[in-house]
Protein backbone atom coordinates (compact mmCIF):
# COMPACT_ATOMS: atom_id res chain seq x y z
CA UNK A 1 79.55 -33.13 100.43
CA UNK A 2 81.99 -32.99 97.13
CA UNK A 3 80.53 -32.43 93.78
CA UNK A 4 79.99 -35.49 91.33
CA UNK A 5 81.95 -35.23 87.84
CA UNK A 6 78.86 -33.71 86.35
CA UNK A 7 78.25 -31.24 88.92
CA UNK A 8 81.88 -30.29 88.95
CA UNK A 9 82.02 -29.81 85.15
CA UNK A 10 78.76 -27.59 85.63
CA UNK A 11 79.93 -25.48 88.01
CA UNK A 12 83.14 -25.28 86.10
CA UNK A 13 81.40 -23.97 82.98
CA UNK A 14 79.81 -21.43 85.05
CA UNK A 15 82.75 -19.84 86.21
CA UNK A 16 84.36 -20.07 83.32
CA UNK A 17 81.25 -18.44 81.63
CA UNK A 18 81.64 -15.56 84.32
CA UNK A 19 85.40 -15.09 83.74
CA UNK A 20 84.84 -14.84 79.93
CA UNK A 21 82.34 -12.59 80.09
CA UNK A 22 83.25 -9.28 82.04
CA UNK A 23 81.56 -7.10 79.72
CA UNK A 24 78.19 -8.98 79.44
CA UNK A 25 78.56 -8.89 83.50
CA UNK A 26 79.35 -5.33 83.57
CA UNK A 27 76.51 -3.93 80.92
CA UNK A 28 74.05 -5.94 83.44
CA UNK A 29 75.44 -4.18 86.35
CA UNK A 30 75.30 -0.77 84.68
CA UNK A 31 71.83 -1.65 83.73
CA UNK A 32 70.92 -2.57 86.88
CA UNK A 33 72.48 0.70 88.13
CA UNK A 34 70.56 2.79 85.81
CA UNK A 35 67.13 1.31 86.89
CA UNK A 36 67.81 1.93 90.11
CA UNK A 37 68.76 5.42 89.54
CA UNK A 38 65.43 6.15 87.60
CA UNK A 39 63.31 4.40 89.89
CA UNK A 40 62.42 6.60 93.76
CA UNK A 41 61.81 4.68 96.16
CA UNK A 42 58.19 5.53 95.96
CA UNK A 43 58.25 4.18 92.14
CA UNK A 44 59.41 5.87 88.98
CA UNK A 45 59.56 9.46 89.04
CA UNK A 46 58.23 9.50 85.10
CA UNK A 47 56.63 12.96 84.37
CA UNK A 48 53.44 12.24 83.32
CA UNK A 49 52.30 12.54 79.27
CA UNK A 50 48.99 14.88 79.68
CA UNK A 51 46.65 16.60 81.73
CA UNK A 52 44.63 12.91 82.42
CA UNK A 53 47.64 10.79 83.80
CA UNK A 54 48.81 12.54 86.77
CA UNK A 55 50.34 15.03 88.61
CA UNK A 56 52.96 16.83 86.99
CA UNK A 57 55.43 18.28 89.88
CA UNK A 58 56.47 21.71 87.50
CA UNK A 59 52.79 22.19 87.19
CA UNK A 60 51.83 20.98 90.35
CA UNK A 61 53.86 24.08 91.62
CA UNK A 62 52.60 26.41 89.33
CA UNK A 63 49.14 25.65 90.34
CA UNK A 64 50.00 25.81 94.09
CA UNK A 65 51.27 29.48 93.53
CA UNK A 66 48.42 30.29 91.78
CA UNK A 67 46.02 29.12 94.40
CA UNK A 68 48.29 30.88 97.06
CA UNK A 69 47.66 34.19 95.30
CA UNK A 70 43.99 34.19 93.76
CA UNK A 71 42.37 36.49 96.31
CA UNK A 72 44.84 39.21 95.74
CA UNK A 73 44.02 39.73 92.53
CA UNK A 74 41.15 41.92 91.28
CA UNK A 75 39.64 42.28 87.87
CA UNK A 76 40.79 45.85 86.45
CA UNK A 77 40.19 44.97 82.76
CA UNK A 78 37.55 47.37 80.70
CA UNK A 79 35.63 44.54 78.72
CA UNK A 80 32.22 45.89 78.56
CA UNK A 81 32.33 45.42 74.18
CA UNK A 82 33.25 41.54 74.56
CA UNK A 83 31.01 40.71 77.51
CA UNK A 84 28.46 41.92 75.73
CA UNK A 85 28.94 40.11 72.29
CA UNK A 86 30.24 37.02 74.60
CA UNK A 87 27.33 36.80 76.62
CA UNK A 88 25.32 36.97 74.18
CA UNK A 89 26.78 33.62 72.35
CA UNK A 90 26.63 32.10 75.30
CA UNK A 91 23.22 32.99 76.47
CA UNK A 92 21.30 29.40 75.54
CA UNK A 93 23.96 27.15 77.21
CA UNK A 94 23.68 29.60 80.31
CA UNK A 95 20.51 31.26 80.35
CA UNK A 96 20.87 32.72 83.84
CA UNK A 97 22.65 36.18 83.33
CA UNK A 98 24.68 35.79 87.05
CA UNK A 99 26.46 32.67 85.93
CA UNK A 100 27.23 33.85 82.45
CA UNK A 101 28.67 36.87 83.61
CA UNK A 102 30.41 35.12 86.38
CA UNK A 103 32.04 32.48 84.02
CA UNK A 104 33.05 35.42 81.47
CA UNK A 105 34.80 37.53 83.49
CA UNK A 106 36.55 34.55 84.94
CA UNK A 107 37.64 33.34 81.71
CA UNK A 108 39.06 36.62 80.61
CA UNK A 109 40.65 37.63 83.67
CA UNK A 110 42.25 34.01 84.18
CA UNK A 111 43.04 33.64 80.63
CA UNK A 112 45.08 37.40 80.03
CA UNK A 113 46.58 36.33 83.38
CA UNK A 114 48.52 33.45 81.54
CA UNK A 115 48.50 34.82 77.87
CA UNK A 116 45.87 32.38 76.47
CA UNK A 117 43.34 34.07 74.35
CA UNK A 118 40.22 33.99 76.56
CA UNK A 119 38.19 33.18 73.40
CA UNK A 120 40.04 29.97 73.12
CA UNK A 121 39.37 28.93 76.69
CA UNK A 122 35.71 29.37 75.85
CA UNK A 123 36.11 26.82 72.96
CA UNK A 124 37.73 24.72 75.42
CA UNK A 125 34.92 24.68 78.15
CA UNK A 126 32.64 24.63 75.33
CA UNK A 127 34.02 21.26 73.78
CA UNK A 128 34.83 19.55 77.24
CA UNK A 129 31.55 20.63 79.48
CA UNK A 130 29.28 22.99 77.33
CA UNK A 131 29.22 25.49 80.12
CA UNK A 132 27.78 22.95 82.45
CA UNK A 133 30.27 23.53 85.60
CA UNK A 134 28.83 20.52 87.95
CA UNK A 135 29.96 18.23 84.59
CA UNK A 136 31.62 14.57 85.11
CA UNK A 137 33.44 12.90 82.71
CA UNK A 138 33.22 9.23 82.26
CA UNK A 139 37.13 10.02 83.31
CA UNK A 140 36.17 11.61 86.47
CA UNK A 141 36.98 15.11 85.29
CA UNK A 142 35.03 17.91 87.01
CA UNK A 143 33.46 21.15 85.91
CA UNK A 144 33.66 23.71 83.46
CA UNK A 145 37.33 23.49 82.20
CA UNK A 146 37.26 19.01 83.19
CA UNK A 147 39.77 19.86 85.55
CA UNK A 148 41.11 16.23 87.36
CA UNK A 149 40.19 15.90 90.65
CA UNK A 150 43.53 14.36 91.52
CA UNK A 151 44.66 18.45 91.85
CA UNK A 152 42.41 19.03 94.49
CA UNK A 153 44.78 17.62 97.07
CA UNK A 154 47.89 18.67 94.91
CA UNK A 155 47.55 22.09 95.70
CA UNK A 156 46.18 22.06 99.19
CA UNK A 157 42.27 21.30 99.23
CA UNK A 158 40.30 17.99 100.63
CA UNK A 159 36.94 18.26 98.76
CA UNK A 160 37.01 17.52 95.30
CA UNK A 161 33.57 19.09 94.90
CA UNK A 162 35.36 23.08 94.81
CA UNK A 163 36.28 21.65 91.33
CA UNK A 164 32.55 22.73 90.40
CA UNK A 165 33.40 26.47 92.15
CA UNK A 166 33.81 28.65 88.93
CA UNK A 167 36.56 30.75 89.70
CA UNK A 168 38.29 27.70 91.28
CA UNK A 169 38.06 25.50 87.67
CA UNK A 170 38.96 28.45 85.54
CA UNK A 171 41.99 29.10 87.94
CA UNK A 172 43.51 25.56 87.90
CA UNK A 173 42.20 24.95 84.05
CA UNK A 174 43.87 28.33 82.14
CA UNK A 175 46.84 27.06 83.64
CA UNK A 176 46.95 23.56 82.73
CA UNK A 177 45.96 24.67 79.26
CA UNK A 178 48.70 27.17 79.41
CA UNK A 179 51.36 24.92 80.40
CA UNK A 180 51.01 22.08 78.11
CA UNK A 181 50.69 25.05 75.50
CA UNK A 182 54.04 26.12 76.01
CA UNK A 183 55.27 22.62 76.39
CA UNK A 184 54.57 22.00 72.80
CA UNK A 185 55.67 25.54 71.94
CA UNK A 186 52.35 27.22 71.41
CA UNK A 187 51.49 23.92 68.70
CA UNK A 188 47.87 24.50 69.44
CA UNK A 189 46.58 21.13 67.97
CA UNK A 190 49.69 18.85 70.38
CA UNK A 191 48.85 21.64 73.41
CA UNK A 192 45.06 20.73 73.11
CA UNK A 193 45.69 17.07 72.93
CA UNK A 194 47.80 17.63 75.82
CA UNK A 195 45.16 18.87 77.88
CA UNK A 196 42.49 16.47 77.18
CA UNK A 197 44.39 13.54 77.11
CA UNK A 198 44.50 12.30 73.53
CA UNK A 199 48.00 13.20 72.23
CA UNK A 200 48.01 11.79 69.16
CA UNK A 201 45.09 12.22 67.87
CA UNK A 202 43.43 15.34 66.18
CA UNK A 203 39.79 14.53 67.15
CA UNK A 204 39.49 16.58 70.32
CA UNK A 205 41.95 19.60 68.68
CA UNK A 206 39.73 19.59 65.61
CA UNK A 207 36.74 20.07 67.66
CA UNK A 208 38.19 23.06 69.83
CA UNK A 209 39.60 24.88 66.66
CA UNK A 210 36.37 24.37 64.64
CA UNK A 211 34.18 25.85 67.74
CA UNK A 212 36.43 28.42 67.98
CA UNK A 213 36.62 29.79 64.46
CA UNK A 214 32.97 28.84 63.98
CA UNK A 215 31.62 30.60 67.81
CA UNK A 216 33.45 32.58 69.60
CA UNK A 217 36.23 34.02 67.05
CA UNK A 218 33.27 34.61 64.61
CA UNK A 219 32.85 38.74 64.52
């Protein structure tokens, strides 16, 4: 079948369009190259913002060592001064004396482990569950330190219920807290905002600073 004059003039302009245009041609192909490069073929590999959107893979490792090794290591800290004056600020929220020890010593043995003042990861808990470790957010968080439950299966477990298990939480949390931290180079207000999700905003950082200076930094 041959190509009317219309047709013919068409498919002339096309080529001609091609032919005049290497560059446009070759920015779309370099485009198209790029896109391709960024993309897996499992989706784009985009490192996720904060603590709420997903997975990070350089935390996803740190948290799998850390998981690895947590029954190797044994509190050898003297703390008896600040688990007194701690548990005694924390006494209404957790009025049996097992749990609030429990949580304590967790906090400042997980905490010195990364370099986070443990003081601060008591604000935290305070702010995100107040000390209620079976907590659920409306964003499916879990336990003390609101820990997502996507982690679970990140670094090895099936039941997203040992998110509730307080030495499990304060594990995975001091770390997450820890690492978005030092992502924003010890910016507490960014590293906060991080962790819960709200980078941004100051709402949540406010909160945690305010507790802290106002509960648990108070001497």
């Amino acid at each position: 079948m041959t190509l009317g004059h219309r047709d013919r003039s068409a498919a002339d302009r096309s080529r001609c369009a091609v032919r005049a245009s290497p560059r446009r041609c070759g920015a779309r192909c370099c485009a198209a190259l790029l896109v391709m490069s960024l993309c897996g073929s499992a989706g784009w590999s985009q490192v996720p913002a904060d603590a709420r959107s997903g997975p990070d893979p350089a935390l996803r490792d740190i948290l799998v060592r850390a998981v690895a090794e947590a029954d190797s290591f044994h509190d050898r800290f003297d703390a008896e001064v600040w688990l007194t004056d701690m548990s005694r600020r924390l006494e209404r929220q957790v009025p049996d004396p097992d749990e609030r020890l429990e949580i304590l010593r967790t906090v400042h043995h997980q905490a010195s482990r990364v370099d986070v003042a443990p003081e601060l990861v008591l604000a935290v808990i305070d702010v995100e569950s107040s000390f209620d470790r079976y907590a659920i957010s409306s964003a499916s968080a879990l336990g003390l330190m609101q820990v997502m439950p996507f982690w679970v299966k990140e670094v090895g477990r099936e039941d997203k219920n040992v998110l509730f298990d307080i030495q499990f939480n304060l594990l995975l949390g001091c770390r997450i807290l820890k690492y978005y931290l030092d992502m924003e180079n010890g910016d507490l207000v960014r590293g906060l905002a991080r962790y819960n999700g709200s980078l941004g905003r100051r709402t949540y950082a406010d909160r945690v600073i305010e507790r802290l200076r106002r509960k648990w930094f108070k001497s």
